[in-house]
N, C-alpha and C. Protein backbone atom coordinates (compact mmCIF):
# COMPACT_ATOMS: atom_id res chain seq x y z
N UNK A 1 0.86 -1.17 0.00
CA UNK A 1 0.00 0.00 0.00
C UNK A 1 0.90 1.23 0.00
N UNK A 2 0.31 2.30 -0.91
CA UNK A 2 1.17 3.35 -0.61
C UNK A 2 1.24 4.24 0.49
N UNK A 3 2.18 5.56 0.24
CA UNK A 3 1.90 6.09 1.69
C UNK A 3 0.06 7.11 1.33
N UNK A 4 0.05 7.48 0.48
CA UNK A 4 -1.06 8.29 0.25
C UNK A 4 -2.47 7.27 0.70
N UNK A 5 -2.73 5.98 0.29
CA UNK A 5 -3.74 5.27 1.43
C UNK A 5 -3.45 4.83 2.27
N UNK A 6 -2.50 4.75 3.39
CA UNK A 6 -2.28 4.49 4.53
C UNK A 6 -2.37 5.56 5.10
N UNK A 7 -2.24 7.29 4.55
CA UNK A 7 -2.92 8.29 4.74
C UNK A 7 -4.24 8.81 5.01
N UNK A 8 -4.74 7.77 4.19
CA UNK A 8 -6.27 8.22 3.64
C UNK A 8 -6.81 7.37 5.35
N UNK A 9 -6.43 6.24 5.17
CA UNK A 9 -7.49 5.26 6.39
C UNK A 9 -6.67 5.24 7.48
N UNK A 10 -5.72 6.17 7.61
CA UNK A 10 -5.16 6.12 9.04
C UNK A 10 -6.37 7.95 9.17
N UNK A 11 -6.49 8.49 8.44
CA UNK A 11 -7.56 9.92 8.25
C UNK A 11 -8.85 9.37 8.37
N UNK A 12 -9.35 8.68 8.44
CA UNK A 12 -10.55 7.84 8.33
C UNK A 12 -11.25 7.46 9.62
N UNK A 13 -9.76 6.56 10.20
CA UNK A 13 -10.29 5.94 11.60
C UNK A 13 -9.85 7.26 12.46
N UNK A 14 -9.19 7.90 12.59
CA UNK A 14 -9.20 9.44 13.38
C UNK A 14 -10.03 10.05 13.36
N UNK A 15 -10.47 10.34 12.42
CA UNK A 15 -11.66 11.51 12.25
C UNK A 15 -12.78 11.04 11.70
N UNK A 16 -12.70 9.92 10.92
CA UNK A 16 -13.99 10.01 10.37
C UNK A 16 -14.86 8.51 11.89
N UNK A 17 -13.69 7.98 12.35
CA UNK A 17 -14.53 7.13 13.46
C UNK A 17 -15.72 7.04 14.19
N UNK A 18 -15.52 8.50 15.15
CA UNK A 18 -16.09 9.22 15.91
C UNK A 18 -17.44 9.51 15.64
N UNK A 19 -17.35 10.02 13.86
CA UNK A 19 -18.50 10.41 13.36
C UNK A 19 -19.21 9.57 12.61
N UNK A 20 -18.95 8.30 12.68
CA UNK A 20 -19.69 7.15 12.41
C UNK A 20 -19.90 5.74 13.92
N UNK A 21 -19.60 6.57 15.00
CA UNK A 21 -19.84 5.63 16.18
C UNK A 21 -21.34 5.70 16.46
N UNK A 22 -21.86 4.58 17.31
CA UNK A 22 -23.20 4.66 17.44
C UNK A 22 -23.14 5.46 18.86
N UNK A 23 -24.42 6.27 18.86
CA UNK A 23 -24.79 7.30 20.06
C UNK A 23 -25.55 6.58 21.23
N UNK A 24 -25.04 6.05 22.21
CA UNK A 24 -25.89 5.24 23.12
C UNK A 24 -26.93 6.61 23.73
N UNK A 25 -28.62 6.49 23.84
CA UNK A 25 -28.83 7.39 25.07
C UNK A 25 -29.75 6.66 25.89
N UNK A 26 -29.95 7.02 27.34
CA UNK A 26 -30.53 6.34 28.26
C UNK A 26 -32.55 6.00 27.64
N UNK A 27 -32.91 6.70 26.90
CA UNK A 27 -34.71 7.41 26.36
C UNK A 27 -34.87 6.23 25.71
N UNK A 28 -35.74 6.29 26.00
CA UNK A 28 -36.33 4.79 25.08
C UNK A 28 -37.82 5.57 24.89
N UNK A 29 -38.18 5.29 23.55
CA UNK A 29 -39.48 5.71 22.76
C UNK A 29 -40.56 4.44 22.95
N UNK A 30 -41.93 4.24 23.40
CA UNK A 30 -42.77 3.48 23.27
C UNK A 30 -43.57 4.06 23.45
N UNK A 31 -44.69 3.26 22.50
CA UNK A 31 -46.12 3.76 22.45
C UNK A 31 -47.06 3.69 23.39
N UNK A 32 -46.60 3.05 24.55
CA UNK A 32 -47.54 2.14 25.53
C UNK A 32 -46.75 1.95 26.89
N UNK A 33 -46.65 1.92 27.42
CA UNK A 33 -46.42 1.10 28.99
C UNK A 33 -47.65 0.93 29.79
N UNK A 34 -47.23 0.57 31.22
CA UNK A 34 -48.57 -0.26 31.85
C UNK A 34 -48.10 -0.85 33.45
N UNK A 35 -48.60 -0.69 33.85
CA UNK A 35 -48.16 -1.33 35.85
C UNK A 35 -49.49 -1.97 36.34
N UNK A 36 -49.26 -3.29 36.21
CA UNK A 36 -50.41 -3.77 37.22
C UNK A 36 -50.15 -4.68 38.41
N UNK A 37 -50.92 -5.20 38.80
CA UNK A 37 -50.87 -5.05 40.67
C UNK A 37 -51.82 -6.42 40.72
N UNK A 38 -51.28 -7.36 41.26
CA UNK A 38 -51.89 -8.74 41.78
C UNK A 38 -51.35 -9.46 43.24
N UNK A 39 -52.19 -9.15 44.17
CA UNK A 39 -52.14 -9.46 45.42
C UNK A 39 -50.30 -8.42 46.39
N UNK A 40 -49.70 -9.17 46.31
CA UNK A 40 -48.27 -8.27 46.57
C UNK A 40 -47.46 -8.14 45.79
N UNK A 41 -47.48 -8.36 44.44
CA UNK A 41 -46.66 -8.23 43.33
C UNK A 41 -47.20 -7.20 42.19
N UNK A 42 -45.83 -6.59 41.84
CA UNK A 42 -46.13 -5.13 40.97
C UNK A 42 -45.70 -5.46 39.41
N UNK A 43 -45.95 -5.12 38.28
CA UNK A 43 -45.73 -5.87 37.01
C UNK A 43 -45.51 -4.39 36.63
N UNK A 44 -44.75 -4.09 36.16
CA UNK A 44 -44.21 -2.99 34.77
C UNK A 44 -44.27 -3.50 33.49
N UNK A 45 -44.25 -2.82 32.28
CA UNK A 45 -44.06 -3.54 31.06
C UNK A 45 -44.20 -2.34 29.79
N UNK A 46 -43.76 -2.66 29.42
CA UNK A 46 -44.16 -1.74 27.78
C UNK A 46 -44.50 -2.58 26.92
N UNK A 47 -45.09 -2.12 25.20
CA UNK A 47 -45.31 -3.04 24.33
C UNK A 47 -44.31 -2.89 23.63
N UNK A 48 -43.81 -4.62 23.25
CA UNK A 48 -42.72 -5.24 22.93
C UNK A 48 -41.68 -5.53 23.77
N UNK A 49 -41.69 -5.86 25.30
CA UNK A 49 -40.47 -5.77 25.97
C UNK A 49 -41.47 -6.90 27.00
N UNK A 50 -40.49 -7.80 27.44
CA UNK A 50 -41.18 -9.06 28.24
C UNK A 50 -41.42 -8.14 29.39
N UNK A 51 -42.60 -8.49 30.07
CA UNK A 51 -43.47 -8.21 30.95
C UNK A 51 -42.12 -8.62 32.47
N UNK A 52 -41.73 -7.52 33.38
CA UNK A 52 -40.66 -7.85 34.29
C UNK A 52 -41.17 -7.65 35.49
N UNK A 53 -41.18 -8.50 36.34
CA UNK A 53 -41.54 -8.61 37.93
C UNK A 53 -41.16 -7.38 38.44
N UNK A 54 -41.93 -6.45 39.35
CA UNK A 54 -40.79 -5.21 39.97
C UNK A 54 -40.86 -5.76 41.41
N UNK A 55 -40.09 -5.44 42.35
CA UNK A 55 -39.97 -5.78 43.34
C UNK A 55 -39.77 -4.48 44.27
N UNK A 56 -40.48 -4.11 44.96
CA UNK A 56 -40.32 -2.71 46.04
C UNK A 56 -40.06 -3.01 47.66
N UNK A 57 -38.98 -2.19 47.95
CA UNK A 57 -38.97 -2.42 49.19
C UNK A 57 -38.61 -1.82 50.32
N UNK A 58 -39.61 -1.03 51.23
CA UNK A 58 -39.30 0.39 51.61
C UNK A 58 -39.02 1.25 50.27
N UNK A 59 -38.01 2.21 50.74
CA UNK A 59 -38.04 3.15 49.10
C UNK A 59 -37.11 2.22 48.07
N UNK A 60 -36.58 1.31 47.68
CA UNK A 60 -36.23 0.75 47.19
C UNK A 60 -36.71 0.43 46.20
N UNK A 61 -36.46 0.21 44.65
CA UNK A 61 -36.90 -0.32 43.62
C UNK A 61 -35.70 -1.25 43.00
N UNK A 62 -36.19 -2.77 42.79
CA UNK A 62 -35.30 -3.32 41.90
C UNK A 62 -36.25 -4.31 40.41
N UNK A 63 -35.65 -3.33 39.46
CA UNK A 63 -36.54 -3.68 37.92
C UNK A 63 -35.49 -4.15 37.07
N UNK A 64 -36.12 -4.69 35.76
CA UNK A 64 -35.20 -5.22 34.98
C UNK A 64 -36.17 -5.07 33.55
N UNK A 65 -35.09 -3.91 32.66
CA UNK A 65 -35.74 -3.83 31.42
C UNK A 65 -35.78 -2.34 31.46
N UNK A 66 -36.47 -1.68 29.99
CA UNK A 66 -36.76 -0.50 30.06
C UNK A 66 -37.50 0.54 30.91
N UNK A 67 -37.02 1.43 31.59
CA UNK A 67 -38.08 2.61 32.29
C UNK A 67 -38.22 3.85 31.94
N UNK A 68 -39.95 4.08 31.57
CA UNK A 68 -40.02 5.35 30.90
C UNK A 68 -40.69 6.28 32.03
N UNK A 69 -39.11 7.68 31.97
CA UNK A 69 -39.11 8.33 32.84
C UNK A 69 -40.11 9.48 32.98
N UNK A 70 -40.79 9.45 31.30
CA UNK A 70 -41.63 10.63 31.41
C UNK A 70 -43.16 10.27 31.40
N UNK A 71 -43.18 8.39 31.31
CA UNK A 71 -44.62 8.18 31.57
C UNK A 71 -45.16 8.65 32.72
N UNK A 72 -46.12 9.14 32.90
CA UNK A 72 -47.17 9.12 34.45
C UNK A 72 -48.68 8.53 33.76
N UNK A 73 -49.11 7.91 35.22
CA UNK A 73 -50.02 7.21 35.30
C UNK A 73 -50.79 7.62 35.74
N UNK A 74 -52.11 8.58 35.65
CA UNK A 74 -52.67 9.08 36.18
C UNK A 74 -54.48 8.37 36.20
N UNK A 75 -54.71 9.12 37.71
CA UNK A 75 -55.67 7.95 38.43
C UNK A 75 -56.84 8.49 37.67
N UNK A 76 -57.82 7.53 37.64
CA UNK A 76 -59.32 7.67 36.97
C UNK A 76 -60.17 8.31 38.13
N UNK A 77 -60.90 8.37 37.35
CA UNK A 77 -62.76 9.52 38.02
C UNK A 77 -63.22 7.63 38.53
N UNK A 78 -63.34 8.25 39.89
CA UNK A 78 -64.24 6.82 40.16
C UNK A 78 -65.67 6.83 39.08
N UNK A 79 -65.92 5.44 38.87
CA UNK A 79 -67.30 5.58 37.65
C UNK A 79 -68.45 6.42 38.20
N UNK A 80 -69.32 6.48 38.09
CA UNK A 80 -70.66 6.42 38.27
C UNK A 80 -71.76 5.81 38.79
N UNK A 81 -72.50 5.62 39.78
CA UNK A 81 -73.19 4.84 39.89
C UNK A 81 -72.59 3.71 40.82
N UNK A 82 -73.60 2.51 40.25
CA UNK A 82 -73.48 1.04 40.96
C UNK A 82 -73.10 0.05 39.74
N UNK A 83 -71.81 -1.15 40.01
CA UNK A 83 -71.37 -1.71 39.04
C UNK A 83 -70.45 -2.61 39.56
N UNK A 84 -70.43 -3.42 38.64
CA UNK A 84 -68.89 -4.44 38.58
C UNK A 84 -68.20 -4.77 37.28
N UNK A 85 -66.82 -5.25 37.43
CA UNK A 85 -66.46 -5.48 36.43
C UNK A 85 -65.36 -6.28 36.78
N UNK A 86 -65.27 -7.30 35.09
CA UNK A 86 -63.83 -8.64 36.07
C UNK A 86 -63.26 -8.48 34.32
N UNK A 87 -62.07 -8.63 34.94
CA UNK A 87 -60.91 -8.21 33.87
C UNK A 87 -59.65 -8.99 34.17
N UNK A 88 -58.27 -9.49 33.63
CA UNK A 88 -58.16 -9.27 32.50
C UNK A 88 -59.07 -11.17 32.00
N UNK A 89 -59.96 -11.02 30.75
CA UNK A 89 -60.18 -12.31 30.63
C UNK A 89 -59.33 -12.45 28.74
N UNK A 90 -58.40 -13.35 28.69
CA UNK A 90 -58.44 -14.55 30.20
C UNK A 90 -57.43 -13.92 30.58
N UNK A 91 -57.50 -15.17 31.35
CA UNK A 91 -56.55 -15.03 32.93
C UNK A 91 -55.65 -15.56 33.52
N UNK A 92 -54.24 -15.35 33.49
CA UNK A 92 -52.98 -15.93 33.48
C UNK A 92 -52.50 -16.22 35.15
N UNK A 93 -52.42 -15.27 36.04
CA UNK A 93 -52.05 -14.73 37.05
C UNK A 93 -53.38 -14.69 37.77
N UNK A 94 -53.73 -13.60 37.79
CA UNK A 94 -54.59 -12.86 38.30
C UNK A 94 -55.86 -12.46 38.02
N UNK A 95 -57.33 -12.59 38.45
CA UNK A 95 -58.53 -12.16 37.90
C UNK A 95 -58.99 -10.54 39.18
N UNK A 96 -59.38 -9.97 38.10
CA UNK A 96 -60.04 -8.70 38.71
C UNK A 96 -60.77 -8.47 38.88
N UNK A 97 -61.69 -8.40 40.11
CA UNK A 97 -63.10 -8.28 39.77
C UNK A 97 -63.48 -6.58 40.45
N UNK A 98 -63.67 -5.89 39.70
CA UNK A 98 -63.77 -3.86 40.26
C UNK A 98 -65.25 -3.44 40.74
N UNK A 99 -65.33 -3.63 42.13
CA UNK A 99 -66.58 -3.11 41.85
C UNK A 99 -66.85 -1.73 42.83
N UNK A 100 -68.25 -0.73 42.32
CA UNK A 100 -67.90 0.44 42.76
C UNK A 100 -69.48 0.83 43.24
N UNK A 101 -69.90 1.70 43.92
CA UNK A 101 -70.96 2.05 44.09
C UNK A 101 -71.15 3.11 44.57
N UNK A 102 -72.15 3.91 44.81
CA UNK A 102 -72.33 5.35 46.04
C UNK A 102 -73.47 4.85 47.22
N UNK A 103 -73.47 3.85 47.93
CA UNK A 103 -74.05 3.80 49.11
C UNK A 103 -73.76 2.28 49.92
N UNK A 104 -73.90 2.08 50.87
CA UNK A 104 -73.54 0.56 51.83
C UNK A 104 -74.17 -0.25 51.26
N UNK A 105 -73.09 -1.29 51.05
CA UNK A 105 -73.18 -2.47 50.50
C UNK A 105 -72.16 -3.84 50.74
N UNK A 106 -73.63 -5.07 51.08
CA UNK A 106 -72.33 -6.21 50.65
C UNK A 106 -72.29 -6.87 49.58
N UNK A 107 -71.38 -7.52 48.97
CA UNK A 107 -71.37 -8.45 47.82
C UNK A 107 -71.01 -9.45 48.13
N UNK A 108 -71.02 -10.94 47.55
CA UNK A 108 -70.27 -11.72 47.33
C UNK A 108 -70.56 -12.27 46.04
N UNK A 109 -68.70 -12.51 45.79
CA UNK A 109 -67.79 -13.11 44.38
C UNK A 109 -68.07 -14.70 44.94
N UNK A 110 -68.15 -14.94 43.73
CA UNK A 110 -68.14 -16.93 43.80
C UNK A 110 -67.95 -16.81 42.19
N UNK A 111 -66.66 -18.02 42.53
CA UNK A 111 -66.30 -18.48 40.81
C UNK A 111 -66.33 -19.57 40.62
N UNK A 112 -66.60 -20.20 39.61
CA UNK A 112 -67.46 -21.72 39.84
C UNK A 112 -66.84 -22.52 38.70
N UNK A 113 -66.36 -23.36 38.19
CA UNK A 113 -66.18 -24.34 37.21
C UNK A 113 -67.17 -24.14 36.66
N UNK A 114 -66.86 -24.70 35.36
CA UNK A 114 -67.81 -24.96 34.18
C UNK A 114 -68.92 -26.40 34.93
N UNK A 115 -68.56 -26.72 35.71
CA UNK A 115 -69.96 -28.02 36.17
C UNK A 115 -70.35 -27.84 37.52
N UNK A 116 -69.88 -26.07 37.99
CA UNK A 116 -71.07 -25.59 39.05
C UNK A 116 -70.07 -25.80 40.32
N UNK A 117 -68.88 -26.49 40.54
CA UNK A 117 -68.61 -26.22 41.40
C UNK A 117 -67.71 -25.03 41.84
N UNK A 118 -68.11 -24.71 43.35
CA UNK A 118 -67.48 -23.44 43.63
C UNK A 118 -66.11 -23.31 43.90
N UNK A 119 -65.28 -22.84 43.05
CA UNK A 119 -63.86 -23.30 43.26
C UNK A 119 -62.82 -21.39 44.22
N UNK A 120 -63.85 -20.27 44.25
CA UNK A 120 -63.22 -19.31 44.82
C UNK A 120 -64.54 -18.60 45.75
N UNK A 121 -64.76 -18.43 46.79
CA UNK A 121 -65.94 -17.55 47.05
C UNK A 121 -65.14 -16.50 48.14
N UNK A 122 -65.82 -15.47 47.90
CA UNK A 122 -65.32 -13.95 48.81
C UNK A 122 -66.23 -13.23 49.27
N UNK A 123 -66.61 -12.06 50.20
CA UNK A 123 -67.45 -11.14 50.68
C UNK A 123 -66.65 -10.13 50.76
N UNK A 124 -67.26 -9.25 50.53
CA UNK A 124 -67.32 -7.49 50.42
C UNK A 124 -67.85 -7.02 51.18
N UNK A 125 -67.57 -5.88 51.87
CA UNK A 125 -68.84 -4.97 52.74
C UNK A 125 -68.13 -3.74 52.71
N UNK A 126 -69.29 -2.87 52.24
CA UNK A 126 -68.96 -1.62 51.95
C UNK A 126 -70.00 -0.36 52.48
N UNK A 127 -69.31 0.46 53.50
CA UNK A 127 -70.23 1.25 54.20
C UNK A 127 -70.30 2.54 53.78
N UNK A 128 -70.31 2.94 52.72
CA UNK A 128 -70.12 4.23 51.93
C UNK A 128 -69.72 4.19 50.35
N UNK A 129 -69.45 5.67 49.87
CA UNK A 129 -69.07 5.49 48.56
C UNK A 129 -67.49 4.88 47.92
N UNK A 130 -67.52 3.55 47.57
CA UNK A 130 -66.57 2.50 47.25
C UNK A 130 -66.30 2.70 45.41
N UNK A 131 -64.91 2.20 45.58
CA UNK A 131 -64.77 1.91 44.14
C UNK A 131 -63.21 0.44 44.63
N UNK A 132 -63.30 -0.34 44.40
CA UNK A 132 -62.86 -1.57 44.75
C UNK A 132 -62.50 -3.10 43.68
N UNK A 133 -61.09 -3.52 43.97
CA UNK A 133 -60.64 -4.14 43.07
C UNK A 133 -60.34 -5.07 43.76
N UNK A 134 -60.58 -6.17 44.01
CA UNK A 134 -60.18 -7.23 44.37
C UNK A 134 -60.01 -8.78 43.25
N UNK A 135 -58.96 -9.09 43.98
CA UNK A 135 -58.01 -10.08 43.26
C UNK A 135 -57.95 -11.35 43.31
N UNK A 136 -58.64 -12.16 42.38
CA UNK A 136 -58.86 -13.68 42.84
C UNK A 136 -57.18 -14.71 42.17
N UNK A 137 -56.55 -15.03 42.68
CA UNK A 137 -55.24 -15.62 42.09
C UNK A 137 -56.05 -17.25 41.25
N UNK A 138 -55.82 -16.75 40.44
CA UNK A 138 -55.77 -18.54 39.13
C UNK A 138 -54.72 -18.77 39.03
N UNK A 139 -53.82 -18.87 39.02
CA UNK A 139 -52.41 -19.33 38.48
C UNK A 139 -52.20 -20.50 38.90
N UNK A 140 -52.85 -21.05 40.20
CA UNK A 140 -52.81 -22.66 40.23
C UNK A 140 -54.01 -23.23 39.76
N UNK A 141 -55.24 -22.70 39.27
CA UNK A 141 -56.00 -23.14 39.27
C UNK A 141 -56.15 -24.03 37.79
N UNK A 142 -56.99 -24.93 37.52
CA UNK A 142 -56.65 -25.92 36.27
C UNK A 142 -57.48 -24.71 35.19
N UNK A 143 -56.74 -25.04 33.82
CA UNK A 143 -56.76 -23.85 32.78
C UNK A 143 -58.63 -24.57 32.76
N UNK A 144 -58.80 -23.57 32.04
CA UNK A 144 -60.79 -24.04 31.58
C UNK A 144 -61.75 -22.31 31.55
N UNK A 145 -62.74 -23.26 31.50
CA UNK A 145 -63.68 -22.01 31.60
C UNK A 145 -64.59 -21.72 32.75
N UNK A 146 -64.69 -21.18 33.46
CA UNK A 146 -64.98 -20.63 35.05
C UNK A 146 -66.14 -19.27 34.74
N UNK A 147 -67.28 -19.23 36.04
CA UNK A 147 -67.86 -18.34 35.46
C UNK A 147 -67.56 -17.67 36.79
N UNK A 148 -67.97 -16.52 37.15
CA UNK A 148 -67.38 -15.38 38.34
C UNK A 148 -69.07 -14.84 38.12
N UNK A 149 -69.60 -14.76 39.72
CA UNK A 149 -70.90 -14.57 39.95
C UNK A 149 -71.14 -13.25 40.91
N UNK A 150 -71.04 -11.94 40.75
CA UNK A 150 -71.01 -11.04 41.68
C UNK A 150 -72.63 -10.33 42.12
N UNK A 151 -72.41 -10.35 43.60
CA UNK A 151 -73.91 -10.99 43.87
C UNK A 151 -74.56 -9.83 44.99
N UNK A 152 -74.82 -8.82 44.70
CA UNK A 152 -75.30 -7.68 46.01
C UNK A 152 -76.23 -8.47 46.40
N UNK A 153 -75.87 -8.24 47.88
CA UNK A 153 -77.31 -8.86 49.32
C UNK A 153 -78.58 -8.13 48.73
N UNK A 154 -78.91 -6.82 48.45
CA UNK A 154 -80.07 -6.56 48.33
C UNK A 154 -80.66 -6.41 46.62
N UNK A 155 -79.72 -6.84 45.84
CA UNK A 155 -80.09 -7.17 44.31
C UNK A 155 -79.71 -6.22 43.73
N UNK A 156 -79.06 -5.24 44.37
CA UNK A 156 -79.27 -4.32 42.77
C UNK A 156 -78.10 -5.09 42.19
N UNK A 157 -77.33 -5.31 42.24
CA UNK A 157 -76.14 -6.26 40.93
C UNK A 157 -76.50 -7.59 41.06
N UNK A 158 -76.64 -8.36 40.22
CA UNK A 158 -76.39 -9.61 40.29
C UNK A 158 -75.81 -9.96 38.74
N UNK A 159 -74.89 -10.33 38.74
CA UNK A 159 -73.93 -10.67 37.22
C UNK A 159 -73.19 -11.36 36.94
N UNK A 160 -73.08 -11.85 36.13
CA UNK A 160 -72.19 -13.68 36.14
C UNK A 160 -71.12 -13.25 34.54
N UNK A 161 -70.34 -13.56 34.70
CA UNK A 161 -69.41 -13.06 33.89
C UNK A 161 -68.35 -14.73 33.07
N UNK A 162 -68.02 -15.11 31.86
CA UNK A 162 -67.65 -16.36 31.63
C UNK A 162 -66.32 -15.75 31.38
N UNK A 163 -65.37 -16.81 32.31
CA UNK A 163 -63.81 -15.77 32.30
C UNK A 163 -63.41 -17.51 32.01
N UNK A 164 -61.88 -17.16 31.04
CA UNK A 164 -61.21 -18.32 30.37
C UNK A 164 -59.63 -18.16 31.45
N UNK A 165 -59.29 -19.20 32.12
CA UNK A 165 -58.03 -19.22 32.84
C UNK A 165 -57.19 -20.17 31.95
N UNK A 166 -56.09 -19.04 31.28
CA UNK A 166 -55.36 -20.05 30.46
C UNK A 166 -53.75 -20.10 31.41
């Protein structure tokens, strides 16, 4: 090689290096993130990035994966009215059942196999205006189809909901 290209690419990796290195920065762009909450365990996640256990303790945080510093999560208008609702179906982990009202009330949750038997039952009592999430754990329970029966003492709800535990 002559000296004029051993010139050229010793000029190359000096100067032109630098300006072809990749730019690491801490920001990560997503369309979505998300934190949900099943019994004592906290879930972070964005879309496209595996769903990562967070673990809190006192002020302590230990996560693994992307964190977006400029998401906030901001809290909802309790609904309206008298209601329930069971989410996520199906159901991996955790079933949700939200229920909310403006005056004293009890309920009870019963979740039943597909051939009637009662495989989760719970009570509620609520002495004022409530909005309430409680958490039935499936994750041991055998995968199938389960129905979730939420049941006010004096009738105004009664609603049966067909939730899939995969």
């Amino acid at each position: 090689m002559n000296k004029g290209g051993v010139l050229i690419v010793t000029g190359l990796l000096l100067f032109g290096g630098p300006a072809l290195a990749q730019h690491l920065s801490h920001q990560v762009l997503v369309p979505a993130a998300g934190v949900g909450t099943c019994s004592s365990s906290h879930l972070s996640h964005t879309i496209g990035e595996n769903a990562v256990l967070l673990f809190t303790s006192g002020s302590n945080d230990l996560t693994q994966g992307f964190q977006q510093p400029r998401v906030k999560l901001i809290p909802l208008d309790q609904p309206q009215g008298t209601g329930a609702k069971v989410y996520p179906i199906p159901a991996t982990e955790c079933l949700n059942v939200e229920v909310y009202g403006d005056g004293a009330r009890k309920y009870r949750i019963l979740m039943m196999s597909i051939s009637g038997k009662v495989v989760y039952s719970a009570e509620l009592e609520f002495s004022d205006t409530y909005w309430y999430v409680h958490n039935i754990p499936v994750r041991h329970m055998v995968k199938g189809l389960y129905f979730v029966r939420i049941r006010c003492t004096e009738g105004r709800i009664d609603r049966t909901f067909k939730v899939s535990v995969i």
